[in-house]
Protein backbone atom coordinates (compact mmCIF):
# COMPACT_ATOMS: atom_id res chain seq x y z
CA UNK A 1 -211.39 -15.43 6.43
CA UNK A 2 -214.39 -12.93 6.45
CA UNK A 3 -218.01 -12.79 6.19
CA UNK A 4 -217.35 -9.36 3.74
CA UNK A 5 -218.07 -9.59 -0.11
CA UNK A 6 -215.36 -8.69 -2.59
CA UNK A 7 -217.22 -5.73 -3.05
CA UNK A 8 -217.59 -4.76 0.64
CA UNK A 9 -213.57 -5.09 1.01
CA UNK A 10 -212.54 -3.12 -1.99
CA UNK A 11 -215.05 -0.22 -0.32
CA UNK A 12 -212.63 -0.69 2.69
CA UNK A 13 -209.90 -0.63 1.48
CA UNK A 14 -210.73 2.54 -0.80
CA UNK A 15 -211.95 4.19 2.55
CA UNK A 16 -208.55 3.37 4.44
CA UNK A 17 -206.62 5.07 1.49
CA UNK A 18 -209.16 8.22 1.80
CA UNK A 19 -208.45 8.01 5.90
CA UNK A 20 -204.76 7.64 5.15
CA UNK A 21 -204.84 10.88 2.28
CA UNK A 22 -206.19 13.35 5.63
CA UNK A 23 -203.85 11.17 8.06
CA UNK A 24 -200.72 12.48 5.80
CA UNK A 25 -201.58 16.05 5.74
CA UNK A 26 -200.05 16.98 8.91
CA UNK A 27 -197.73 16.23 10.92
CA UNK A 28 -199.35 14.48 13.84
CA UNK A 29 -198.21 11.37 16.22
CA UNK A 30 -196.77 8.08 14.17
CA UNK A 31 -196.47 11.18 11.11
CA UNK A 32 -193.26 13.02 12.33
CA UNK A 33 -189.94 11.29 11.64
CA UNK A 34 -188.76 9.75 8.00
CA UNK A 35 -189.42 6.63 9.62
CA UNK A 36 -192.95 7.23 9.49
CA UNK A 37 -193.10 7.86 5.51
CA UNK A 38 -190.63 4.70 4.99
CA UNK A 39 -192.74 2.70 7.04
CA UNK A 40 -195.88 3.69 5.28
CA UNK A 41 -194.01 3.87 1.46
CA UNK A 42 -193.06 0.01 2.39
CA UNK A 43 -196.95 -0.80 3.25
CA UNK A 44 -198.22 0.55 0.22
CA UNK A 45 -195.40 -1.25 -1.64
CA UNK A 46 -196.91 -4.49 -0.06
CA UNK A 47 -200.48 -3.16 -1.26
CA UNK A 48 -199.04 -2.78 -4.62
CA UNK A 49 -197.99 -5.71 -5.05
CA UNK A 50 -201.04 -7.36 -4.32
CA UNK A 51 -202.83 -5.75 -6.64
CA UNK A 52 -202.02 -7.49 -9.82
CA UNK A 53 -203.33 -11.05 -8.54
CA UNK A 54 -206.33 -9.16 -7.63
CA UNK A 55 -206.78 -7.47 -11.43
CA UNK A 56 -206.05 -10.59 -12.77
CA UNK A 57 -209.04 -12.30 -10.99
CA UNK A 58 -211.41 -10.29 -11.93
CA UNK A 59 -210.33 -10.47 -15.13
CA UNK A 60 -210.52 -14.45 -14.97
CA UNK A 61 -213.85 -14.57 -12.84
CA UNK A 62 -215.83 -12.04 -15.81
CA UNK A 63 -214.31 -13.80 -18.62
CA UNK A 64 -215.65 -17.30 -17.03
CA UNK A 65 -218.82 -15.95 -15.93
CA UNK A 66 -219.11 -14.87 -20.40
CA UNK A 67 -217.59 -18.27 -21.36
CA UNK A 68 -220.76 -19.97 -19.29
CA UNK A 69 -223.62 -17.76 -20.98
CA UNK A 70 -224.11 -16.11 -17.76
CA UNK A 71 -223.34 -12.32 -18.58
CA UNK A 72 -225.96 -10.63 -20.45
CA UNK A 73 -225.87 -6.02 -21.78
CA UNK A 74 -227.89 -3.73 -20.58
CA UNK A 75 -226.95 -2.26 -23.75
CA UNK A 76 -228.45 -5.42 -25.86
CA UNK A 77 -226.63 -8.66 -26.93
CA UNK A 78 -224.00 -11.16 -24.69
CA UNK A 79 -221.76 -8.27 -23.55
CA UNK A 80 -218.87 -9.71 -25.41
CA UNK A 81 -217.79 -6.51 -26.38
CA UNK A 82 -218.06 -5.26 -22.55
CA UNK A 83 -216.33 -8.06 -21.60
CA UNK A 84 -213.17 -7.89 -23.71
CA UNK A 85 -212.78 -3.83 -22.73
CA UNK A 86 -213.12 -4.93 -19.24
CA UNK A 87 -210.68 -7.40 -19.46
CA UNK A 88 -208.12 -5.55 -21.51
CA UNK A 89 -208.66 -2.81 -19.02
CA UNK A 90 -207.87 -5.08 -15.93
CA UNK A 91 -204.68 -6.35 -17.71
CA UNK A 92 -203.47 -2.66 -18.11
CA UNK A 93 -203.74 -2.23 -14.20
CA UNK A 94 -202.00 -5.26 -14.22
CA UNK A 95 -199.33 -3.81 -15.44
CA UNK A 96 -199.95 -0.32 -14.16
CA UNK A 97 -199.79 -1.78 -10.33
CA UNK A 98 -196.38 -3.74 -11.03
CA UNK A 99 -195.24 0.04 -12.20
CA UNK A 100 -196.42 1.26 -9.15
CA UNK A 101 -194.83 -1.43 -7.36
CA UNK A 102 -191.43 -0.79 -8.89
CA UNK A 103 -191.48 2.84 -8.21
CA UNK A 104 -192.48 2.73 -4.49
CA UNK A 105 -189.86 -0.30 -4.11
CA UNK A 106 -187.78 2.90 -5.45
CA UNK A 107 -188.66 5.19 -2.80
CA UNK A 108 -188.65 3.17 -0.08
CA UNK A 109 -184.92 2.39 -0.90
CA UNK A 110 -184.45 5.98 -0.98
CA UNK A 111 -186.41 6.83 2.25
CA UNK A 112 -184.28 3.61 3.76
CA UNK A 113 -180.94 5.91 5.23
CA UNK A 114 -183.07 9.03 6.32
CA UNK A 115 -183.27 9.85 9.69
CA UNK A 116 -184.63 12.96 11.92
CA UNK A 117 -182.27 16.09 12.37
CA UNK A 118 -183.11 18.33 15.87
């Protein structure tokens, strides 16, 4: 799929939510009609969505990495503790993103009949 690490992909993506924050500012071409914020509402629906699988594996992948004696803290000891408020932390965006999810699904039902008035 790509040559990228995990962390080298969550960098893009972050920078392709910064690009689309100054993209949105203005009105400019492909930002003029409703269309344009319905089309981009439904996309970040879509990103939403995706989002909880993604919490949930890092979640999985830390937890796994602790079960086979392979995390260690900088702040002395296993990092159980670090662990377990990571975790718990992921499962809260868990949920947090399926909010999200829910609310954009929202707006792009509301942004669904608008159309451009000369």
């Amino acid at each position: 799929m790509t040559a990228k690490t995990p962390a080298q992909l969550a960098d893009d993506a972050a920078e392709a939510i910064r690009a689309l924050n100054h993209a949105t500012m203005s009105t400019r071409p492909g930002w003029e009609f409703p269309a344009d914020a319905y089309s981009v509402v439904g996309n970040l629906r879509e990103l939403a969505q995706r989002l909880p699988q993604l919490y949930g594996q890092i979640g999985v992948f830390i937890q796994r990495l602790a079960a086979d004696d392979h995390i260690r803290s900088d702040k002395g000891g296993d990092g159980a503790d670090e662990v377990t408020a990571a975790y718990d932390a992921l499962m809260r965006a868990q949920d947090d993103a399926v909010t999200m999810e829910a609310a954009l699904d929202g707006a792009h039902s509301a942004l669904s009949p608008l159309a451009y008035k000369e």
